[in-house]
Every structure is written in structure tokens, then in C-alpha cells.
PDB file of N, CA and C in Angstrom:
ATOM      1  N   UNK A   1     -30.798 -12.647 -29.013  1.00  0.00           N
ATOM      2  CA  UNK A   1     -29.869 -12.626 -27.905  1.00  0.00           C
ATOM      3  C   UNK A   1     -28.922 -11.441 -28.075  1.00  0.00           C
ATOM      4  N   UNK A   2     -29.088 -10.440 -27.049  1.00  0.00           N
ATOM      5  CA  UNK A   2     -28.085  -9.231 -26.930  1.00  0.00           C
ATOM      6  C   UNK A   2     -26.694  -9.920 -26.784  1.00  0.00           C
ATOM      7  N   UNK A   3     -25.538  -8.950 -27.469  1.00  0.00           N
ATOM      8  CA  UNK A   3     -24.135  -9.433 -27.205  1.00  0.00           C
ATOM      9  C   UNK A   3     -23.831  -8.419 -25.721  1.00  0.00           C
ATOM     10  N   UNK A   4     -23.288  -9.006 -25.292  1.00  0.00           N
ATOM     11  CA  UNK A   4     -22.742  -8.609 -23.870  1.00  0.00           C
ATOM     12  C   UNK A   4     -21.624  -7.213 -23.644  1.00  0.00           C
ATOM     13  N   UNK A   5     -21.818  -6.118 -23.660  1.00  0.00           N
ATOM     14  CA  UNK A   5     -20.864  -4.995 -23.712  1.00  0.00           C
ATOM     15  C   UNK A   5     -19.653  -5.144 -23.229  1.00  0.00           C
ATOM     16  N   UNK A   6     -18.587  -5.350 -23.147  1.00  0.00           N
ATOM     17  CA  UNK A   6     -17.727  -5.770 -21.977  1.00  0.00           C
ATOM     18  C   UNK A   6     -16.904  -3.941 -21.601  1.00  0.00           C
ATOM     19  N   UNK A   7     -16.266  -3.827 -20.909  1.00  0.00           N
ATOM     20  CA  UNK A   7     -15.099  -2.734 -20.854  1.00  0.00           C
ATOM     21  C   UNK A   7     -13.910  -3.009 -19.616  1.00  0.00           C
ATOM     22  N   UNK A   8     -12.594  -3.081 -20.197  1.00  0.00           N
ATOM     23  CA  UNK A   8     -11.353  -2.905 -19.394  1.00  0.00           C
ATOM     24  C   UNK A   8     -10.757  -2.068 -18.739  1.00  0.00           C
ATOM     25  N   UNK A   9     -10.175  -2.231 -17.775  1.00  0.00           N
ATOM     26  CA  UNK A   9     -10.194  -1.228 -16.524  1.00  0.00           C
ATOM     27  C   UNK A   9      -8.672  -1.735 -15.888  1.00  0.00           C
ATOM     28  N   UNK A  10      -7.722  -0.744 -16.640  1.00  0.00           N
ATOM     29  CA  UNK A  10      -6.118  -0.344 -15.942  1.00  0.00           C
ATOM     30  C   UNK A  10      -6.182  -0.014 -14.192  1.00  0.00           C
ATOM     31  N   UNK A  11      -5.905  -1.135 -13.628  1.00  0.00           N
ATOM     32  CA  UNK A  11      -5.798  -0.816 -12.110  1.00  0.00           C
ATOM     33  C   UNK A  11      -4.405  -0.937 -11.676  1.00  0.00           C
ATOM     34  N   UNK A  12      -4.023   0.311 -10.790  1.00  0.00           N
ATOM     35  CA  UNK A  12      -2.566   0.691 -10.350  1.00  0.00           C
ATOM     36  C   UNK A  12      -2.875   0.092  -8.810  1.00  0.00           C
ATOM     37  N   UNK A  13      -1.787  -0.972  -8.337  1.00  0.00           N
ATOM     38  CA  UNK A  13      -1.893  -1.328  -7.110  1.00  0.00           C
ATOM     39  C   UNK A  13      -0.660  -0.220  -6.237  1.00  0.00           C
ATOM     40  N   UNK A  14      -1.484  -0.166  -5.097  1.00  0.00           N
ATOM     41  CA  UNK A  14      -0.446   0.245  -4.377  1.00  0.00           C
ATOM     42  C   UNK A  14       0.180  -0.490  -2.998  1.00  0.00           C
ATOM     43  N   UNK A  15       1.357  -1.015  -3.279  1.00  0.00           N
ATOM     44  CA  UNK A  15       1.610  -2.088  -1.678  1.00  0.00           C
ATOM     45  C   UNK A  15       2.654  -1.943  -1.633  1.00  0.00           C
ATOM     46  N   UNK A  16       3.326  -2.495  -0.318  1.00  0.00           N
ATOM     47  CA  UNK A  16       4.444  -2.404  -0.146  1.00  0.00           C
ATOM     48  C   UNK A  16       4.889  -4.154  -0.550  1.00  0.00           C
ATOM     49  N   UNK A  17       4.528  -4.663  -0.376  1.00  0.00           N
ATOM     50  CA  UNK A  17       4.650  -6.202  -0.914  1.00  0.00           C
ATOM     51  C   UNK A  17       3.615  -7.045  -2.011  1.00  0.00           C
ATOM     52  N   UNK A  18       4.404  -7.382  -3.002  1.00  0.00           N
ATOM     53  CA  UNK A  18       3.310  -7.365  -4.028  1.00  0.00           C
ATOM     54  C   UNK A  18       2.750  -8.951  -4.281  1.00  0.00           C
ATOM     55  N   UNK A  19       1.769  -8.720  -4.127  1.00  0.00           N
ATOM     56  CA  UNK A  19       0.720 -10.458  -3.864  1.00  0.00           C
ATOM     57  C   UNK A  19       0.773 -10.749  -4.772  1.00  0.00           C
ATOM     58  N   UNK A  20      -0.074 -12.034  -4.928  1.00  0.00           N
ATOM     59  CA  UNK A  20      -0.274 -12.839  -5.805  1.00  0.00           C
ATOM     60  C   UNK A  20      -1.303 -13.007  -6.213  1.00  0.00           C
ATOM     61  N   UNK A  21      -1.590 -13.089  -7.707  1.00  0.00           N
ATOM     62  CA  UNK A  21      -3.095 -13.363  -8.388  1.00  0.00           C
ATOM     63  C   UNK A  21      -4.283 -13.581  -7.598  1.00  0.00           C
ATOM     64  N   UNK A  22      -4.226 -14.121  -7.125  1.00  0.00           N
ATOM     65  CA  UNK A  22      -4.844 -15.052  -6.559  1.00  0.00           C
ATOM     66  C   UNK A  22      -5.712 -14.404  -5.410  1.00  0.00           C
ATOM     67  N   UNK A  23      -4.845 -13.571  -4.719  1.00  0.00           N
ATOM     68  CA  UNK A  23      -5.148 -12.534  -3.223  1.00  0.00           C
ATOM     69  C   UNK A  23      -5.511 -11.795  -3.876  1.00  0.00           C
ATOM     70  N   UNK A  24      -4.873 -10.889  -4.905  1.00  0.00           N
ATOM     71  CA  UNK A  24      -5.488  -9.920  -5.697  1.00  0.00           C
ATOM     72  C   UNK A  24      -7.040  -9.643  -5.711  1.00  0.00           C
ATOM     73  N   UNK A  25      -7.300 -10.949  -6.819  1.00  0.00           N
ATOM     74  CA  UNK A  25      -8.697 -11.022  -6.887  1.00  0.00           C
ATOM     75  C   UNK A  25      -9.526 -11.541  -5.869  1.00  0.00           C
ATOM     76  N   UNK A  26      -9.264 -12.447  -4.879  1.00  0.00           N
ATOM     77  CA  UNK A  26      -9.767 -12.212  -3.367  1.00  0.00           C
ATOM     78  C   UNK A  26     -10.389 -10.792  -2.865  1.00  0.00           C
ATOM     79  N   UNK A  27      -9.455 -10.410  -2.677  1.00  0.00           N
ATOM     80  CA  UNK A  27      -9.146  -9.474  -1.982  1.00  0.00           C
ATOM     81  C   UNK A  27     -10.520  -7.937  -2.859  1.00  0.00           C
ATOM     82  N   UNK A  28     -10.456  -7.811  -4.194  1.00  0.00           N
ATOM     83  CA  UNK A  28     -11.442  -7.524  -5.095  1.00  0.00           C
ATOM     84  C   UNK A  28     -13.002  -7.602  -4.904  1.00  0.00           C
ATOM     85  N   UNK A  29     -12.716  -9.533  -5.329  1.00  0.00           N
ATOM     86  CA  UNK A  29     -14.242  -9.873  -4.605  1.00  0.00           C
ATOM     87  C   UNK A  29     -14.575  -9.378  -3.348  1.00  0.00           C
ATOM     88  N   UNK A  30     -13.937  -9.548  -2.503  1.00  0.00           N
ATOM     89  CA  UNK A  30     -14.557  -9.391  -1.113  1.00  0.00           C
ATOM     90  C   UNK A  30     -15.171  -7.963  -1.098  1.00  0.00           C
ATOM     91  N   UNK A  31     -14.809  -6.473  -1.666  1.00  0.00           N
ATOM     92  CA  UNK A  31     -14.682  -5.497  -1.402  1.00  0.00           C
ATOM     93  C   UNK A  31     -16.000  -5.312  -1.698  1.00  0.00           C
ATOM     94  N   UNK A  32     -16.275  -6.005  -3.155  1.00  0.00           N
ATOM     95  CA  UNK A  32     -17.150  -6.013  -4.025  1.00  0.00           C
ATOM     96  C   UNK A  32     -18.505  -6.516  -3.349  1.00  0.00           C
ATOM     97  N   UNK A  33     -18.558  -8.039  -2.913  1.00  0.00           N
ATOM     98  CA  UNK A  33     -19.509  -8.959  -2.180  1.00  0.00           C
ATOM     99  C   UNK A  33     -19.567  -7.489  -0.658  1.00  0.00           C
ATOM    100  N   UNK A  34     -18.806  -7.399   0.160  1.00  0.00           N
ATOM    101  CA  UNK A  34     -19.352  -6.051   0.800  1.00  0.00           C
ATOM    102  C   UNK A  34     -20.505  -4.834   0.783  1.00  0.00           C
ATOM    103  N   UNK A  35     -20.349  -4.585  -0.806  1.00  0.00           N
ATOM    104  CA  UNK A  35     -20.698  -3.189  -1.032  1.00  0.00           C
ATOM    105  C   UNK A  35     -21.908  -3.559  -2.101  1.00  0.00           C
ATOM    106  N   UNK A  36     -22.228  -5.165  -2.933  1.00  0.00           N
ATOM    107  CA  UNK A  36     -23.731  -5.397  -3.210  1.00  0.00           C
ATOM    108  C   UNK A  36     -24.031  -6.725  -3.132  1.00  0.00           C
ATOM    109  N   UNK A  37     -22.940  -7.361  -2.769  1.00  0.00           N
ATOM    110  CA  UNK A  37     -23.502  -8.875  -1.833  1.00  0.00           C
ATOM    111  C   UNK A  37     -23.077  -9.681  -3.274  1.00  0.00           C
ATOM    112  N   UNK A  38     -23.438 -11.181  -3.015  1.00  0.00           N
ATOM    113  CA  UNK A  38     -23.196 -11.699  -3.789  1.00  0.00           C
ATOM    114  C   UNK A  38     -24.225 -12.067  -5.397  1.00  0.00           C
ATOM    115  N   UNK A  39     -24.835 -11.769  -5.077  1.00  0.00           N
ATOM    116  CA  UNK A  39     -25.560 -10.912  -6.762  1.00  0.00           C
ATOM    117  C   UNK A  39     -25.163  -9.966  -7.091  1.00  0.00           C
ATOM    118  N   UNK A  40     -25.085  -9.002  -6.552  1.00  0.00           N
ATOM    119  CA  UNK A  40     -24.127  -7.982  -7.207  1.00  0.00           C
ATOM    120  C   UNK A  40     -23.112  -8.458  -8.168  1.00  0.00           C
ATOM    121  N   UNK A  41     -22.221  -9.081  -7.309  1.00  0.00           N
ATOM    122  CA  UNK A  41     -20.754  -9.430  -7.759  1.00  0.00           C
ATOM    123  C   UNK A  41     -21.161 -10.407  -8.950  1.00  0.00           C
ATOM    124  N   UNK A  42     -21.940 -11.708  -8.703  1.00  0.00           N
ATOM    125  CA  UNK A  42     -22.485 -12.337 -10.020  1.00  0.00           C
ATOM    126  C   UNK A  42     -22.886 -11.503 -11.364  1.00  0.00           C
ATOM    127  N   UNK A  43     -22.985  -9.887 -11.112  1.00  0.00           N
ATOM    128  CA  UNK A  43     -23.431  -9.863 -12.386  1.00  0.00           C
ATOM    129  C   UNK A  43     -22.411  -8.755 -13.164  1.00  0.00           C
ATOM    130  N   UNK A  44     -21.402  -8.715 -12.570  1.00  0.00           N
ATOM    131  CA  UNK A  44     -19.930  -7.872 -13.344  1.00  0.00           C
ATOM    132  C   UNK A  44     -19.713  -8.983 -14.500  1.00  0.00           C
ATOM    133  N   UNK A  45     -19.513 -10.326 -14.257  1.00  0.00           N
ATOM    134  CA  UNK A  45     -18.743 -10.611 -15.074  1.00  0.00           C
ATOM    135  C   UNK A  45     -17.068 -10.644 -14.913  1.00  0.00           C
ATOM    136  N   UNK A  46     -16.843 -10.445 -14.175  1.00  0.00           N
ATOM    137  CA  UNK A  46     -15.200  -9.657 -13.557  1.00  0.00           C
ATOM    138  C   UNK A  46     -14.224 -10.762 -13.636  1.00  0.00           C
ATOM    139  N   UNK A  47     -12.914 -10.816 -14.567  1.00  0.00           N
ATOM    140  CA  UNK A  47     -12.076 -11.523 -14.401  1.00  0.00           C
ATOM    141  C   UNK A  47     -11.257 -10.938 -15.107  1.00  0.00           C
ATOM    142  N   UNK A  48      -9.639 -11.688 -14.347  1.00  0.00           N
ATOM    143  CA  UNK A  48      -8.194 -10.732 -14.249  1.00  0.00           C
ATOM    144  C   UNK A  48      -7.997 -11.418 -16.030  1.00  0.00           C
ATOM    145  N   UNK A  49      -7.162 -10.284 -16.552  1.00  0.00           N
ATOM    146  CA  UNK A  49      -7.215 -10.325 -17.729  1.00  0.00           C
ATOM    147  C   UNK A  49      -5.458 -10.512 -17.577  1.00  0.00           C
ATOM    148  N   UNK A  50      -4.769  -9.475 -17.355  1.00  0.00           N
ATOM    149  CA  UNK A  50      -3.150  -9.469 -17.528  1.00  0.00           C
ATOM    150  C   UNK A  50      -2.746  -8.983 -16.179  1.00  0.00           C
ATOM    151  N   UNK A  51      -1.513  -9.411 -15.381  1.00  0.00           N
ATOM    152  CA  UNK A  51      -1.282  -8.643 -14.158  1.00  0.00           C
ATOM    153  C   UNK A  51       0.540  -8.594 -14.596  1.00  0.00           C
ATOM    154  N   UNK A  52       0.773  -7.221 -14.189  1.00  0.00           N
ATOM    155  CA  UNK A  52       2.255  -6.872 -14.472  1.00  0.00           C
ATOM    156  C   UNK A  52       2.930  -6.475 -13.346  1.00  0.00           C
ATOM    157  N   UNK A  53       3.437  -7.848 -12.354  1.00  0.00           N
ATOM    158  CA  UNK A  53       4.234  -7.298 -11.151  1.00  0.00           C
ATOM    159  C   UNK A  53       4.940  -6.554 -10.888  1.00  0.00           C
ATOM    160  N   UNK A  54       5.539  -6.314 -12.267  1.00  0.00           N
ATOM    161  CA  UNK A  54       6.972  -5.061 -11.716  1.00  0.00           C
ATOM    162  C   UNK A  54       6.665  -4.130 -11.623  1.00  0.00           C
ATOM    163  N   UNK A  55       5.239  -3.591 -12.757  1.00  0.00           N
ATOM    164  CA  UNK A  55       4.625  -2.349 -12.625  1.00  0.00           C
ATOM    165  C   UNK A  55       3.574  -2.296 -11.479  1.00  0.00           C
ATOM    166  N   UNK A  56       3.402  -3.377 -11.015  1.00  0.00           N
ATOM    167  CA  UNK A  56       2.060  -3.505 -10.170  1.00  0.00           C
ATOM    168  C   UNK A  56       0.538  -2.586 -10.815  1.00  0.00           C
ATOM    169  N   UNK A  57       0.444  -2.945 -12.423  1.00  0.00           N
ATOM    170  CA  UNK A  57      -0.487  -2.859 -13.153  1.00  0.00           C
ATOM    171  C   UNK A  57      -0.926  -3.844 -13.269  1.00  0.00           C
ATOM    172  N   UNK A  58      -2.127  -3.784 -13.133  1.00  0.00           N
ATOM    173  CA  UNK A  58      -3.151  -5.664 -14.069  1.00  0.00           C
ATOM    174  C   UNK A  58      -4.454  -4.455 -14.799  1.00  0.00           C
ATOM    175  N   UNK A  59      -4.699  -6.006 -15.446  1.00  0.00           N
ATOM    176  CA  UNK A  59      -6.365  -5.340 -16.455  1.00  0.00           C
ATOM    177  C   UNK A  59      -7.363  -6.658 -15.562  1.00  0.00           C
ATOM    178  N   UNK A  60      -8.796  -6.057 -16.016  1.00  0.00           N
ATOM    179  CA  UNK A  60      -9.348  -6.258 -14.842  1.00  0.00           C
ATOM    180  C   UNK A  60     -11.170  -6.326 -16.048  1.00  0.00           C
ATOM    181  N   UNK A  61     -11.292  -6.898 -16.802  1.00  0.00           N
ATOM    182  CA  UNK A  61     -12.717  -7.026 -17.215  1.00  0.00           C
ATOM    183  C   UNK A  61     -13.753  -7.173 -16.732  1.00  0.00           C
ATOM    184  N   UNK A  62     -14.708  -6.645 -17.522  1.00  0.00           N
ATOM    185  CA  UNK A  62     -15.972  -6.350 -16.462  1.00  0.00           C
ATOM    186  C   UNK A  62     -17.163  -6.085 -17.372  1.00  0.00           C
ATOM    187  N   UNK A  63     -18.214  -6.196 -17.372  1.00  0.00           N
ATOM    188  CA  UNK A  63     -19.474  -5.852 -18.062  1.00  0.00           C
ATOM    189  C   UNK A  63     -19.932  -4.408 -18.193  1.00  0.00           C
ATOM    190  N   UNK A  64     -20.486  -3.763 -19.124  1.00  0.00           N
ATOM    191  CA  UNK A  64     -20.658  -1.642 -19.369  1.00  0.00           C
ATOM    192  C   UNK A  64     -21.689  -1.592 -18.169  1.00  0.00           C
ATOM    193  N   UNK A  65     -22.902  -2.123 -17.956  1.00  0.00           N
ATOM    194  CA  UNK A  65     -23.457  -2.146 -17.086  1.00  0.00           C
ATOM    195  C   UNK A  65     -22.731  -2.344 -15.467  1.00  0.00           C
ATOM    196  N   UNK A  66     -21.986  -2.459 -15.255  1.00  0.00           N
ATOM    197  CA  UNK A  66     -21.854  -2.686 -13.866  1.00  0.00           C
ATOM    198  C   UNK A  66     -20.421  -1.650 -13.648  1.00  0.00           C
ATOM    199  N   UNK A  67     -20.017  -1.455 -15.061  1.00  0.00           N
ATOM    200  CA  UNK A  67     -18.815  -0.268 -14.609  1.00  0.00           C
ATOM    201  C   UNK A  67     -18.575   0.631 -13.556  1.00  0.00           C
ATOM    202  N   UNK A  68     -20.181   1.371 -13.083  1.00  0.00           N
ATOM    203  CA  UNK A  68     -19.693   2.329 -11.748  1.00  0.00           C
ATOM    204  C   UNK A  68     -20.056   1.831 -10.750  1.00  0.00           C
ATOM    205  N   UNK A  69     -20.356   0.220 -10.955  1.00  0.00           N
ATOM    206  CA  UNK A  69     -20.364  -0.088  -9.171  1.00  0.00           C
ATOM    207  C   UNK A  69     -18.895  -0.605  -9.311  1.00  0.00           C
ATOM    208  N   UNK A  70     -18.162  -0.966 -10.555  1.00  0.00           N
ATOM    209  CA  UNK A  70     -17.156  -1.767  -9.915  1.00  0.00           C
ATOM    210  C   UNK A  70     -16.110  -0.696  -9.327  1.00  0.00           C
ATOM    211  N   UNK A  71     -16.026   0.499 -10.118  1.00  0.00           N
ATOM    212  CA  UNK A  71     -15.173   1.464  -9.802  1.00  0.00           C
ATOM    213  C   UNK A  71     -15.632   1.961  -8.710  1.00  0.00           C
ATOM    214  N   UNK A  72     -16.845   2.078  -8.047  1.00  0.00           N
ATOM    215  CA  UNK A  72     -17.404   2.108  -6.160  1.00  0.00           C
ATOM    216  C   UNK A  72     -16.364   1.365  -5.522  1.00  0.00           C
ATOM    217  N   UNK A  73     -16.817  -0.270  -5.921  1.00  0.00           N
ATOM    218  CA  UNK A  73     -16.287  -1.655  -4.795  1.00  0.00           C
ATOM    219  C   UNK A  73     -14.221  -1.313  -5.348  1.00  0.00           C
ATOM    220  N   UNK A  74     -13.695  -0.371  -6.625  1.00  0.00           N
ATOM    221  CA  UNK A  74     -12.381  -0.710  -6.298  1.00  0.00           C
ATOM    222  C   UNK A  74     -12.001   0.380  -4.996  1.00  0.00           C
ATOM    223  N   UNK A  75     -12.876   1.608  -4.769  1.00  0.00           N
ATOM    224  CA  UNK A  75     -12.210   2.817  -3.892  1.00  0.00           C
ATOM    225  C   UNK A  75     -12.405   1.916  -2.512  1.00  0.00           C
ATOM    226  N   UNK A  76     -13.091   0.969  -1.993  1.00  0.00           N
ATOM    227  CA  UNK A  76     -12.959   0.629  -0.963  1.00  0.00           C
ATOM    228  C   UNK A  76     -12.182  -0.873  -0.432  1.00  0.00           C
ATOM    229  N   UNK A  77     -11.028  -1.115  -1.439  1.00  0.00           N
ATOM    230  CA  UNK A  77     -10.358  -2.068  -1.349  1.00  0.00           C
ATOM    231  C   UNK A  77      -9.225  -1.577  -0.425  1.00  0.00           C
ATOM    232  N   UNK A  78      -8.774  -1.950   0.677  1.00  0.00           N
ATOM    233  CA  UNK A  78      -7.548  -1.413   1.801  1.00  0.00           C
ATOM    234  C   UNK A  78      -6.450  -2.679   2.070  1.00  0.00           C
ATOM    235  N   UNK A  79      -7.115  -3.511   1.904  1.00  0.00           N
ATOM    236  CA  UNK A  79      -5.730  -4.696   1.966  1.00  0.00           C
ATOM    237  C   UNK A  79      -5.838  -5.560   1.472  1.00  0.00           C
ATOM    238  N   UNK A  80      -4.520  -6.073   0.668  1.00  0.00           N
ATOM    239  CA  UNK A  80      -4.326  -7.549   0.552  1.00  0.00           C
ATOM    240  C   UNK A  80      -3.914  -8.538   0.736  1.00  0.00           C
ATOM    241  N   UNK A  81      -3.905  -9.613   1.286  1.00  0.00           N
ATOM    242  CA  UNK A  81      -3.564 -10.687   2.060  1.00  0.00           C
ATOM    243  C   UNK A  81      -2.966 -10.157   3.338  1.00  0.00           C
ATOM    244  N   UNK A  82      -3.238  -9.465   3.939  1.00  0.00           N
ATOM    245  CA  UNK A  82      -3.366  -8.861   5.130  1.00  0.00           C
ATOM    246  C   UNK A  82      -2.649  -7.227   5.222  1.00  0.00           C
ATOM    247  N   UNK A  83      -2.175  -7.078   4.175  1.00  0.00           N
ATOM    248  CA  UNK A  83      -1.481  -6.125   4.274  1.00  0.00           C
ATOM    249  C   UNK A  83      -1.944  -4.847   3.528  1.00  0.00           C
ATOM    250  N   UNK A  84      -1.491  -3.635   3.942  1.00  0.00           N
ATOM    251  CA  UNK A  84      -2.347  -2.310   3.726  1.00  0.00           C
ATOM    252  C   UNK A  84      -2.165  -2.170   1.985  1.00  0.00           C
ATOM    253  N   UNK A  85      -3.290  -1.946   1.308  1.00  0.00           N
ATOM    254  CA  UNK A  85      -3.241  -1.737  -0.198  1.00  0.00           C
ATOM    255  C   UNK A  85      -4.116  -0.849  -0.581  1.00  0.00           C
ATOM    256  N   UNK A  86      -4.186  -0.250  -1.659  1.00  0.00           N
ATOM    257  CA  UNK A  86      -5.259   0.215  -2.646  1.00  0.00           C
ATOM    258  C   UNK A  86      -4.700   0.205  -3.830  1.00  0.00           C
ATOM    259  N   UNK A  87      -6.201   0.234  -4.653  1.00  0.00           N
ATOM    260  CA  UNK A  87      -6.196   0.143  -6.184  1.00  0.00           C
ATOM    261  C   UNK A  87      -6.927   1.561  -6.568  1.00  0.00           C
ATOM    262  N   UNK A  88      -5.824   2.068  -7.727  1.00  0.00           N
ATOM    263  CA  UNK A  88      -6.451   2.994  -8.744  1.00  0.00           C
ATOM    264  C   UNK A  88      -6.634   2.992  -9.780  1.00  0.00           C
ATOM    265  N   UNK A  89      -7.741   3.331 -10.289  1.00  0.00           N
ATOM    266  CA  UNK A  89      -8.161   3.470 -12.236  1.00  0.00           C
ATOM    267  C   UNK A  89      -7.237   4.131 -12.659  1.00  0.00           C
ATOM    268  N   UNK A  90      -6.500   3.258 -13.630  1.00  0.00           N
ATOM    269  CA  UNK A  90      -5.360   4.342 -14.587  1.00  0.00           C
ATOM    270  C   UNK A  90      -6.169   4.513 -15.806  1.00  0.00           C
ATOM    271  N   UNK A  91      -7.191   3.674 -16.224  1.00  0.00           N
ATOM    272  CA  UNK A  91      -7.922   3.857 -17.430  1.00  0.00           C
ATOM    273  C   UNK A  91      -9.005   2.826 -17.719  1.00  0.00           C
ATOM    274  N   UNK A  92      -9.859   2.858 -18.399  1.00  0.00           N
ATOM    275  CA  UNK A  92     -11.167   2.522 -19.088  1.00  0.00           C
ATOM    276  C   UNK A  92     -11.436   2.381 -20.655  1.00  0.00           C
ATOM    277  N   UNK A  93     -11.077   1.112 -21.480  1.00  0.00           N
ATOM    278  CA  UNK A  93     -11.322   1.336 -22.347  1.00  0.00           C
ATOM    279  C   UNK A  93     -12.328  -0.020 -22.808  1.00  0.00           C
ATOM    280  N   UNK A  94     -12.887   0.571 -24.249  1.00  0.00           N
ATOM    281  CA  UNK A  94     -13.494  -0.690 -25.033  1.00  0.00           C
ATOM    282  C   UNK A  94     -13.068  -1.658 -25.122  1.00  0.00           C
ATOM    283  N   UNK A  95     -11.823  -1.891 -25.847  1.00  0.00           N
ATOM    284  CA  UNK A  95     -10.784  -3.130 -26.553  1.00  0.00           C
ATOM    285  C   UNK A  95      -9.274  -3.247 -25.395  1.00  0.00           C
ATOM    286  N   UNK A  96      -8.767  -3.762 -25.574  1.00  0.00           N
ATOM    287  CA  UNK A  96      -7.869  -4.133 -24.868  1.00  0.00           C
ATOM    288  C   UNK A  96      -6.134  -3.133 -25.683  1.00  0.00           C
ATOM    289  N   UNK A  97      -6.758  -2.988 -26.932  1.00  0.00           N
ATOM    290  CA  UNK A  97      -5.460  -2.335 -28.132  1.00  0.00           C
ATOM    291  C   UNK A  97      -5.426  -1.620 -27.720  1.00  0.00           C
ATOM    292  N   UNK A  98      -6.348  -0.477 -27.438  1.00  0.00           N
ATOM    293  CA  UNK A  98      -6.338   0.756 -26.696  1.00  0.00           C
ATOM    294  C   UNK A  98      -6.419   1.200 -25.435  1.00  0.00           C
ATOM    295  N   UNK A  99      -6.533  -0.095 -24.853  1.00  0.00           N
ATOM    296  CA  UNK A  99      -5.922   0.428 -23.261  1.00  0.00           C
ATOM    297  C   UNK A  99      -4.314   0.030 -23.342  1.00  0.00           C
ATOM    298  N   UNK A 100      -4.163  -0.731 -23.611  1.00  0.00           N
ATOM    299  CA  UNK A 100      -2.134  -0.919 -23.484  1.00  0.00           C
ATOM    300  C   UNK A 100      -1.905   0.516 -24.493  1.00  0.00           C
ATOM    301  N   UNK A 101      -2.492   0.915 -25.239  1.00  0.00           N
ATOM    302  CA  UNK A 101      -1.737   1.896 -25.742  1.00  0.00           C
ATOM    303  C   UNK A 101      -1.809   3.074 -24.876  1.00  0.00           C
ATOM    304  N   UNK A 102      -2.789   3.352 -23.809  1.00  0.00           N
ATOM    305  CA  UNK A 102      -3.075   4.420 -23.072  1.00  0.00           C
ATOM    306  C   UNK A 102      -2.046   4.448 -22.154  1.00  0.00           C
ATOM    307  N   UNK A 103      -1.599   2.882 -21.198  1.00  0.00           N
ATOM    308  CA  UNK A 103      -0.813   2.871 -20.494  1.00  0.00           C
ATOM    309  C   UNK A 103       0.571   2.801 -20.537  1.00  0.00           C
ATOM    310  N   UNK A 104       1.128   2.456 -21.920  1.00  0.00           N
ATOM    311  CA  UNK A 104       1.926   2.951 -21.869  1.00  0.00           C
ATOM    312  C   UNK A 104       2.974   3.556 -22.339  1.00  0.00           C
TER     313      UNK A 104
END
């Protein structure tokens, strides 16, 4: 049995009102289920790791294999819970030690 690659992914929200967990990753999936349906999305692996409201930073895990579709499905994320948003890659790392150290 192969061990599973994982890699973390620093996403910068941009909104004028800042949602909740919850819409966040809504809002994620959907972009995602869009752009390779719902197998696609079954095979990231994808779940919110840390979200930092004040910075409107979260971490965002995901499987090595599916890394450049997820970074596809984040450029076409535009709103959340109804309101105009996007997400940007601040970074990509192996471990989680070395992405908080990248960010900040």
C-alpha cells in the first residue's frame, strides 16, 4: 500500500466581508465540482486545515497528484456566499512547519 503524498497550499482571500468556514469551503467545492465534476473533486482529498480571519489566510490540504487542478478550480472561484471574492496561492509546501514559516 502506497502512502498518500499530501501538499499545503497558503490561500489569500480577497473580500470585502469575511465568511465563514463553512461558505469558504462551499464556495471551493463548487468551483472545483464545475471545472471536473464530482470525481474530480473526490479525488483531491481537500480539507481546511487552519483559517486566519484577520489575515483572511487559511491552509487548504490536498493530495501531490491533484495539485494543478486544484490551483485551476482556485483561479476560478468569484464569490462567496454571494458576494464578490477570490483566492490566491501565497504558497505550496510539503509539511505544514514550512509553510507557516514562509508566511510569515
Amino acid at each position: 500500500m502506497k502512502r498518500v503524498k499530501r501538499r499545503y497550499l497558503a490561500l489569500q482571500l480577497e473580500c470585502e466581508v469575511l465568511p465563514s468556514e463553512r461558505d469558504l469551503m462551499d464556495a471551493i467545492w463548487a468551483a472545483f465540482t464545475r471545472l471536473y465534476g464530482e470525481v474530480g473533486a473526490s479525488l483531491t482529498g481537500m480539507a481546511l486545515i487552519n483559517f486566519d480571519g484577520e489575515r483572511k489566510i487559511f491552509v487548504v490540504r490536498t493530495s501531490l497528484a491533484s495539485l494543478p487542478i486544484m490551483r485551476a478550480s482556485l483561479a476560478t472561484v468569484t464569490g462567496v456566499a454571494g458576494k464578490f471574492a477570490s483566492v490566491h496561492v501565497l504558497a505550496v509546501s510539503g509539511t505544514l512547519k514550512a509553510l507557516f514559516s514562509n508566511i510569515c
